[in-house]
Protein backbone atom coordinates (compact mmCIF):
# COMPACT_ATOMS: atom_id res chain seq x y z
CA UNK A 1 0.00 0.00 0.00
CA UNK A 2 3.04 2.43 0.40
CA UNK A 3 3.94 2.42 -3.14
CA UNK A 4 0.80 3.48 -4.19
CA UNK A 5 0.08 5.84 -1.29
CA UNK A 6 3.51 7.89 -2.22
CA UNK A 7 2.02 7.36 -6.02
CA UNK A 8 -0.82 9.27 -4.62
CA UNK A 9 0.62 11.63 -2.57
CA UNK A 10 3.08 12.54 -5.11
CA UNK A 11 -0.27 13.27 -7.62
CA UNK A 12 -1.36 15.47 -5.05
CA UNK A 13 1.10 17.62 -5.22
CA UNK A 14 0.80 17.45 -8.81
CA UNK A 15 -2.72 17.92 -8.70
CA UNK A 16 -2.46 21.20 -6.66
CA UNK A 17 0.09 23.04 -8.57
CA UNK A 18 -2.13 22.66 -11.39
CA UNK A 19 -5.41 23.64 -9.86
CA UNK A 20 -3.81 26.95 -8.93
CA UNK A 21 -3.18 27.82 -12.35
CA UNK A 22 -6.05 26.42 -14.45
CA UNK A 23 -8.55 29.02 -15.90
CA UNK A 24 -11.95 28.17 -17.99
CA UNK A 25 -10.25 26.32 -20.74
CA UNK A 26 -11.72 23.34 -22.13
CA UNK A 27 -11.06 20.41 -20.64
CA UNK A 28 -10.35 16.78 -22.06
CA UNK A 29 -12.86 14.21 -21.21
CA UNK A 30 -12.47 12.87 -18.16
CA UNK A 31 -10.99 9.20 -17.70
CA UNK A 32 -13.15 6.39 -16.85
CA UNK A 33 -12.52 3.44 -13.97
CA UNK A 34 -11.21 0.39 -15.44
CA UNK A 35 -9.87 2.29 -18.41
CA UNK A 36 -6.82 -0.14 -18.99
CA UNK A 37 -4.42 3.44 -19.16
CA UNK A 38 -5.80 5.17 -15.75
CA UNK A 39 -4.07 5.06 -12.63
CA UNK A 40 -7.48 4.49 -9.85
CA UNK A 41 -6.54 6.15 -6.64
CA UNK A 42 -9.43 5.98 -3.27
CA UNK A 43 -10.06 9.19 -1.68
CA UNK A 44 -11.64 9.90 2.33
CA UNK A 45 -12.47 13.08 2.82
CA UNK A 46 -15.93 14.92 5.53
CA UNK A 47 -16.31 17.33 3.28
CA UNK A 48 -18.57 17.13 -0.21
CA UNK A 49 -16.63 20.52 -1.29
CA UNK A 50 -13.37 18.80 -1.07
CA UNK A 51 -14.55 16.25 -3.38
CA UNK A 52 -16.07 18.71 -5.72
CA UNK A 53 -12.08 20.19 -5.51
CA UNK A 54 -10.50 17.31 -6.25
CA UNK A 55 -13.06 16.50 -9.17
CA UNK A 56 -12.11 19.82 -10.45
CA UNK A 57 -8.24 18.92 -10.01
CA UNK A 58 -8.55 15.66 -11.70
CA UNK A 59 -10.31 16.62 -14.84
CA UNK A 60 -7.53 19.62 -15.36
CA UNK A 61 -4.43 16.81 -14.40
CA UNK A 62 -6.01 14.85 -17.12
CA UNK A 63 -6.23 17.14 -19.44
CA UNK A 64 -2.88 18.54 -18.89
CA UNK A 65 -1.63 15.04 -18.91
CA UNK A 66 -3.42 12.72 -21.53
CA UNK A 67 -1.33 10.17 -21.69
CA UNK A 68 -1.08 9.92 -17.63
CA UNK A 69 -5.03 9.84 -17.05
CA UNK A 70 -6.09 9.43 -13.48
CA UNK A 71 -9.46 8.37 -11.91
CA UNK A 72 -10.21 9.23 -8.19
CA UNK A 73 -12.89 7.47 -6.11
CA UNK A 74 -14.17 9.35 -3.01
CA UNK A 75 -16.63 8.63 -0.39
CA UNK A 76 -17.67 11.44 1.66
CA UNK A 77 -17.96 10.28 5.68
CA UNK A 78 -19.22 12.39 8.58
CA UNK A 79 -16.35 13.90 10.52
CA UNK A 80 -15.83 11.45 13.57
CA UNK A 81 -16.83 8.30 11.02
CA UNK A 82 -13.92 9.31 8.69
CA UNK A 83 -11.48 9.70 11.24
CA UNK A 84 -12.50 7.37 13.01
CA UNK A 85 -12.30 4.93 10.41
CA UNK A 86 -9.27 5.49 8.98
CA UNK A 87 -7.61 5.67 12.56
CA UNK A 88 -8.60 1.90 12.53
CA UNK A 89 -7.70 1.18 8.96
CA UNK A 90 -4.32 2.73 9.38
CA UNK A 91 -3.43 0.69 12.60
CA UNK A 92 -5.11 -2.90 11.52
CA UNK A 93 -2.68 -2.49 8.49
CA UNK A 94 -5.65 -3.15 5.94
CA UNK A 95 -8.49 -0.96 4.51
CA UNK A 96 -6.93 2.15 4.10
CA UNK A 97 -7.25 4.76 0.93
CA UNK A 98 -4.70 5.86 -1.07
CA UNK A 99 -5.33 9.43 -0.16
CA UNK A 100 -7.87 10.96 2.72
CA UNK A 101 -8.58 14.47 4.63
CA UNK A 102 -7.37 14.76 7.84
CA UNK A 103 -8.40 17.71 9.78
CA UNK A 104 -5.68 19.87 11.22
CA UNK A 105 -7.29 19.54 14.63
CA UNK A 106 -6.85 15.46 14.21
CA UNK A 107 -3.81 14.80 12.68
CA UNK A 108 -1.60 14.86 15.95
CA UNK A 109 -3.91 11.31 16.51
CA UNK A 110 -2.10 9.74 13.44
CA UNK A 111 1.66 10.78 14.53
CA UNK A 112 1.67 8.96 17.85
CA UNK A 113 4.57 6.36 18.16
CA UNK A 114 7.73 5.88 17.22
CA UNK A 115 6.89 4.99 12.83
CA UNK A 116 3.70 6.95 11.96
CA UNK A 117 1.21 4.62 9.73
CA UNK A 118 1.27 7.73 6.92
CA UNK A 119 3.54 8.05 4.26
CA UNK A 120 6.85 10.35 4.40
CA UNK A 121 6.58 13.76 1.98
CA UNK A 122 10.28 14.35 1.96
CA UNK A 123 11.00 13.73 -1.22
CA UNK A 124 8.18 15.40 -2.75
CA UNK A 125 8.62 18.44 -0.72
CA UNK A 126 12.39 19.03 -0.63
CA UNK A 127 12.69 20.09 -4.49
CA UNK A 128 9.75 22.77 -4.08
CA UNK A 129 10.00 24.47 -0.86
CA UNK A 130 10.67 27.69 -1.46
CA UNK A 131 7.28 27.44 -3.37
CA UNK A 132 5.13 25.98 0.03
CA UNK A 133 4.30 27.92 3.16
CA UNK A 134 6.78 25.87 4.96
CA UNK A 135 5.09 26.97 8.69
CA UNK A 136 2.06 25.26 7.50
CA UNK A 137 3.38 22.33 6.87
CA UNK A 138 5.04 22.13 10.25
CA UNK A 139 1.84 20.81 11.44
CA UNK A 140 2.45 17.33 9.23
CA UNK A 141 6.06 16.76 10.58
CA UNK A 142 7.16 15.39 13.29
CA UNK A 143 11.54 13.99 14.34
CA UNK A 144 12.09 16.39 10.32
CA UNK A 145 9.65 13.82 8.08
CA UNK A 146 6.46 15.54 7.04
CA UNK A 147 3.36 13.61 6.97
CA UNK A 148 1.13 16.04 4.92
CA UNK A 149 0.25 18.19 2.33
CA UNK A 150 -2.21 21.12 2.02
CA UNK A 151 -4.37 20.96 -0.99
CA UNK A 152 -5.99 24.43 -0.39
CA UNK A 153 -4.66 27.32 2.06
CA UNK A 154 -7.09 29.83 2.78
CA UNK A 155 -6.63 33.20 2.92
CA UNK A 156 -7.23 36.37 5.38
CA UNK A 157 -10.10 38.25 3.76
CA UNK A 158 -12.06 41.12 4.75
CA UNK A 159 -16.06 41.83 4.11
CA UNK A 160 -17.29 45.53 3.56
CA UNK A 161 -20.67 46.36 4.25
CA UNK A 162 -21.09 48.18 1.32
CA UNK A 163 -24.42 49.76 2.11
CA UNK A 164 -22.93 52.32 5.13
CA UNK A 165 -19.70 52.53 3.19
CA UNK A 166 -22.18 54.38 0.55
CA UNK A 167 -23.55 56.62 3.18
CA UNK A 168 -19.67 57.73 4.29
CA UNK A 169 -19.05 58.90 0.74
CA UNK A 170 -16.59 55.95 0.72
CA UNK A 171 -15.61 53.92 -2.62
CA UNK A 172 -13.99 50.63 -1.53
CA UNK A 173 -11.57 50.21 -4.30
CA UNK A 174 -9.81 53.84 -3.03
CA UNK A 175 -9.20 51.25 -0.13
CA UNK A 176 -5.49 49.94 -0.99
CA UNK A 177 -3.67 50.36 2.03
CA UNK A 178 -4.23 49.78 5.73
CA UNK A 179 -3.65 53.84 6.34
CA UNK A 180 -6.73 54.10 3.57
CA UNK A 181 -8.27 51.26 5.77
CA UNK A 182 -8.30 53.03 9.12
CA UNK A 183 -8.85 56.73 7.23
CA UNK A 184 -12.20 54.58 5.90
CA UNK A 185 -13.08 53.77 9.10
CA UNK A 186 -12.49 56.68 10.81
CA UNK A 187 -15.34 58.46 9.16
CA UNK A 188 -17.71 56.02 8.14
CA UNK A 189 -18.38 56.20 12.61
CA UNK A 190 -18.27 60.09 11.85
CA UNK A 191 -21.16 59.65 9.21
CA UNK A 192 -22.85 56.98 10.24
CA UNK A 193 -22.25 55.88 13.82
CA UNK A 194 -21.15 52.66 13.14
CA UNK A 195 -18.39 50.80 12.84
CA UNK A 196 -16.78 49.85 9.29
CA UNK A 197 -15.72 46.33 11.17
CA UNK A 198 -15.74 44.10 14.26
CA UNK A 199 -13.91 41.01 15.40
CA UNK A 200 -14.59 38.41 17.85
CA UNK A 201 -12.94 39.18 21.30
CA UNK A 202 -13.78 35.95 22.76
CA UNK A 203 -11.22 33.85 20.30
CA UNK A 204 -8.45 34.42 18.34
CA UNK A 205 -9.56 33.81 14.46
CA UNK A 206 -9.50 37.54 13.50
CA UNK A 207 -6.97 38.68 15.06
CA UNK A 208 -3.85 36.19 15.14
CA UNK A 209 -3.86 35.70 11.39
CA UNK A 210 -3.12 39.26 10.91
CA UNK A 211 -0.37 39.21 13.88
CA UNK A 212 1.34 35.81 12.05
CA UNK A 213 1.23 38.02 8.29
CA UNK A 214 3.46 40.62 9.87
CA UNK A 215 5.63 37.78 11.03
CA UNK A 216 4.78 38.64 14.90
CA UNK A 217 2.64 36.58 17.90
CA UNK A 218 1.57 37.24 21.00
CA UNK A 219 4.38 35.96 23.04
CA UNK A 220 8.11 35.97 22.31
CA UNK A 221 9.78 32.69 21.70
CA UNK A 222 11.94 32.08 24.90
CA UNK A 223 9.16 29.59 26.12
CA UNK A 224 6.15 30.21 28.67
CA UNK A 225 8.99 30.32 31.48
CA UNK A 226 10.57 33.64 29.92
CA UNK A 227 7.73 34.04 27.76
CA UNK A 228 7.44 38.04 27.53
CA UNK A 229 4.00 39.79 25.74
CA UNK A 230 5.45 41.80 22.80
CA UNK A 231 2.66 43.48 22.31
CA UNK A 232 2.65 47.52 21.72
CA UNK A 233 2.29 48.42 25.02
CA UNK A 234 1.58 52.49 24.32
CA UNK A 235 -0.91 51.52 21.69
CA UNK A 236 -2.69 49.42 24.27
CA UNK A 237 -2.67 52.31 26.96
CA UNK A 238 -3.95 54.66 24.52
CA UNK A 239 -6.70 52.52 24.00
CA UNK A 240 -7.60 51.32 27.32
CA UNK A 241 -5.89 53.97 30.01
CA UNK A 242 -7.81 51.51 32.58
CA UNK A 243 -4.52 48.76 31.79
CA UNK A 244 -1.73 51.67 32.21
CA UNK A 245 -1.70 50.61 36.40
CA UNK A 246 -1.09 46.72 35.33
CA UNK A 247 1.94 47.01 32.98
CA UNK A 248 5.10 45.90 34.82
CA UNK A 249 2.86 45.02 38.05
CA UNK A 250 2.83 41.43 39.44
CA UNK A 251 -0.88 39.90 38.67
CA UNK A 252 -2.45 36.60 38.93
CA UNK A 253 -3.07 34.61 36.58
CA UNK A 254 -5.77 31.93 36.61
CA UNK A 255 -7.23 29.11 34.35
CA UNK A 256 -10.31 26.38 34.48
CA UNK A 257 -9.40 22.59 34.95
CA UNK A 258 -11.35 22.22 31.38
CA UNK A 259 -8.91 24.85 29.38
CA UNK A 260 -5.57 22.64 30.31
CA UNK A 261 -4.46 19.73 27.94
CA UNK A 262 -2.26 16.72 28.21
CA UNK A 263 -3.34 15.31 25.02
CA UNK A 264 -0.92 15.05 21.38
CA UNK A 265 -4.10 16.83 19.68
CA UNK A 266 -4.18 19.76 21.51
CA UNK A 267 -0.24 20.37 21.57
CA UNK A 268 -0.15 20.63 17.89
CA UNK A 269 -2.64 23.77 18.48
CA UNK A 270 -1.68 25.02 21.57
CA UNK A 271 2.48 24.88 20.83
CA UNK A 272 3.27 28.09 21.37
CA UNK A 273 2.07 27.40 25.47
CA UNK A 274 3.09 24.22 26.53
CA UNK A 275 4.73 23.74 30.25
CA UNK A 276 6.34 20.81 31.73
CA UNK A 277 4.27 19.84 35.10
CA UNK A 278 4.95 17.70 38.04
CA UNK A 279 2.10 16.10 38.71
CA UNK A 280 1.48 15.75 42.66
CA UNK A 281 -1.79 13.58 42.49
CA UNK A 282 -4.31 12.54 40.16
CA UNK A 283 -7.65 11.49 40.79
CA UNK A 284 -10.18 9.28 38.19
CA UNK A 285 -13.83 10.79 38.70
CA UNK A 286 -15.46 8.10 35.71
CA UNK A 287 -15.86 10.48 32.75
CA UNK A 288 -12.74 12.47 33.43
CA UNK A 289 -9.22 12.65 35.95
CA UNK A 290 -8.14 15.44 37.55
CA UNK A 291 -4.33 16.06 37.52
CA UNK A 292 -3.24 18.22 40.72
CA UNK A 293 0.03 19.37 39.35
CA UNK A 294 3.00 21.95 39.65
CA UNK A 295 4.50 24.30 37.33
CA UNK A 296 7.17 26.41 38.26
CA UNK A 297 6.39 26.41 41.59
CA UNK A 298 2.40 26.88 41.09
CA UNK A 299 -0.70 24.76 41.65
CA UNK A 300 -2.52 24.06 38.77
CA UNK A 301 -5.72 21.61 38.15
CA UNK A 302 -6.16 20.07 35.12
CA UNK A 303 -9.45 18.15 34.31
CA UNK A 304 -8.36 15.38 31.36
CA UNK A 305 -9.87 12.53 29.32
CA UNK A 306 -10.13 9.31 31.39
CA UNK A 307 -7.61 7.34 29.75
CA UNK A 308 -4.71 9.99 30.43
CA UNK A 309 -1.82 7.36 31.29
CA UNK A 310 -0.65 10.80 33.69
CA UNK A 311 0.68 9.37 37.29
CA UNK A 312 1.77 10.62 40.89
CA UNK A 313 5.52 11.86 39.83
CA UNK A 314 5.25 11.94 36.29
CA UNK A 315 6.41 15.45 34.74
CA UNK A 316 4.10 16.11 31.67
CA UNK A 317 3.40 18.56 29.09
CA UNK A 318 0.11 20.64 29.61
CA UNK A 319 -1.26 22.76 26.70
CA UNK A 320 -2.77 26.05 27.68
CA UNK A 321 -5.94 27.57 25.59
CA UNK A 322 -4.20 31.22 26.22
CA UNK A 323 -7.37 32.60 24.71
CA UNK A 324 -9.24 30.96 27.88
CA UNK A 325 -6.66 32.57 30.69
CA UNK A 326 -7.94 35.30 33.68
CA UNK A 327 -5.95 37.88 34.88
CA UNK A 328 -6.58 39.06 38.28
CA UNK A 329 -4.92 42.20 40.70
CA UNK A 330 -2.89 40.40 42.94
CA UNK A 331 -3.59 43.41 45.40
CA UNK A 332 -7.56 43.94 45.38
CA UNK A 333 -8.06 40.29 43.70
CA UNK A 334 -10.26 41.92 41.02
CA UNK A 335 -10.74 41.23 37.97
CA UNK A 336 -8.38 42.51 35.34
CA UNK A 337 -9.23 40.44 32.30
CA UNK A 338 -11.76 37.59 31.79
């Protein structure tokens, strides 16, 4: 199954390089299964889109490539089901497709142990890198092999509400730059009383894309011991004077039991905020175990899936949702942020 899974794999690479470029051309007829001349590869994937995209790739790559024709077979699973099943299909050794979507959030799942079931990308990736987002692909790899490809990479876009953008007087293609952006903004409010955007404040999807395009983060990248918020710390007094007092000031910092992780999953996307914890005691309470822990001298609670294989005097590595994290004045014990 390896030969044809780095076949596959290989064609997938193939496959996206030429979607990128391909335009409204006509297109050769597409091949048909048990065509004596077409390579048949299996495709997994949760989402009907992403076999609509990989339809789309195939009939280009076989128009492109006549004499090379492909045919791809997909079967569209619910999320869990797909994973699920090819979890199984990898580890039994039998059953498996040549090619299948794993989502980001689950693909730590098929890295455990010491030889991942999944074929290596090395050799396909090697030649082209300085034509892949390299960072993305960081999610695949694990000990320098990569495991995975992206297909499609989304983008950071931005909607206008083009209706008060009318009332301001404002024409959306004079928006080119972020200075036109903010000018934009600035008086569509004076016009119209309301603002030209919003973002969540509750997660980070807005925001952190934007912080990672300007090659920045949240935290610098001496690790959550000497971890230090590089943030723009006038800009943030200007904006909220309230915060001025709690720059440079001791605070406390607390987090929920629920919002710490011990699981391969969630350190693939919580990395930038793992810590090493000595854990003191754990406790199984049926559907979940509670790991009373230390870190750095702290006590910390973590509340974890039942089968955590954490013990009394293990040191561990516990993701923190950052996003989830409360901030406290270690003076008055108030609130600082929730």
């Amino acid at each position: 199954m390896k030969k044809s899974l780095v076949l596959l794999l290989s064609v997938v690479l193939l496959l996206t390089m030429t979607v990128s470029g391909c335009g409204k051309e006509q297109r050769a007829a597409d091949a048909k299964a048990g065509d004596g001349k077409a390579t048949t590869l299996t495709f997994w994937t949760f989402q009907e889109l992403h076999k609509n995209f990989i339809d789309d790739g195939v009939a280009t790559w076989n128009t492109n490539h006549p004499d090379k024709p492909i045919v791809v077979k997909t079967e569209v699973y619910l999320y869990d089901e797909m994973h699920n099943k090819l979890l199984i299909a990898i580890q039994s050794g039998t059953g498996a497709p040549d090619m299948a979507d794993i989502e980001l959030g689950k693909f730590a799942n098929f890295l455990k142990g010491s030889k991942p079931g999944l074929v290596e990308f090395n050799d396909v990736i090697e030649p082209v890198k300085d034509k892949l987002i390299m960072g993305r692909l960081e999610n695949y790899a694990k000990s320098g092999k990569y495991y995975g490809l992206d297909y499609h990479v989304g983008a950071e876009v931005m909607y206008y509400n083009k209706e008060i953008l009318d009332q301001a007087g404002i024409n959306v293609n004079d928006i080119v730059t972020w200075d036109d952006y903010i000018a934009a903004g600035k008086k569509v409010v004076e016009k119209t009383g309301k603002p030209m955007t919003t973002l969540e404040s509750m997660e980070k999807w807005s925001y952190y894309p934007l912080i990672c395009m300007q090659g920045s983060d949240a935290m610098d990248k001496d690790g959550m011991k000497k971890a230090k918020c590089i943030v723009d710390k006038d800009y943030i007094i200007a904006k909220n004077p309230a915060l001025e007092n709690f720059f440079d000031k001791e605070v406390i910092m607390g987090i929920r039991p629920e919002d710490l992780y011990d699981n391969e999953e969630c350190f693939k996307e919580f990395s930038a905020s793992i810590v090493n914890a000595f854990i003191e005691v754990t406790e199984l309470m049926g559907a979940e175990t509670y790991l009373f822990m230390k870190v750095e001298g702290s006590n910390f609670v973590a509340r974890v899936n039942p089968k955590s294989t954490a013990k009394a005097g293990d040191t561990v590595k516990i993701a923190i949702d950052t996003n989830k994290i409360h901030i406290f004045d270690k003076d008055t014990e108030k609130i600082i942020l929730n």
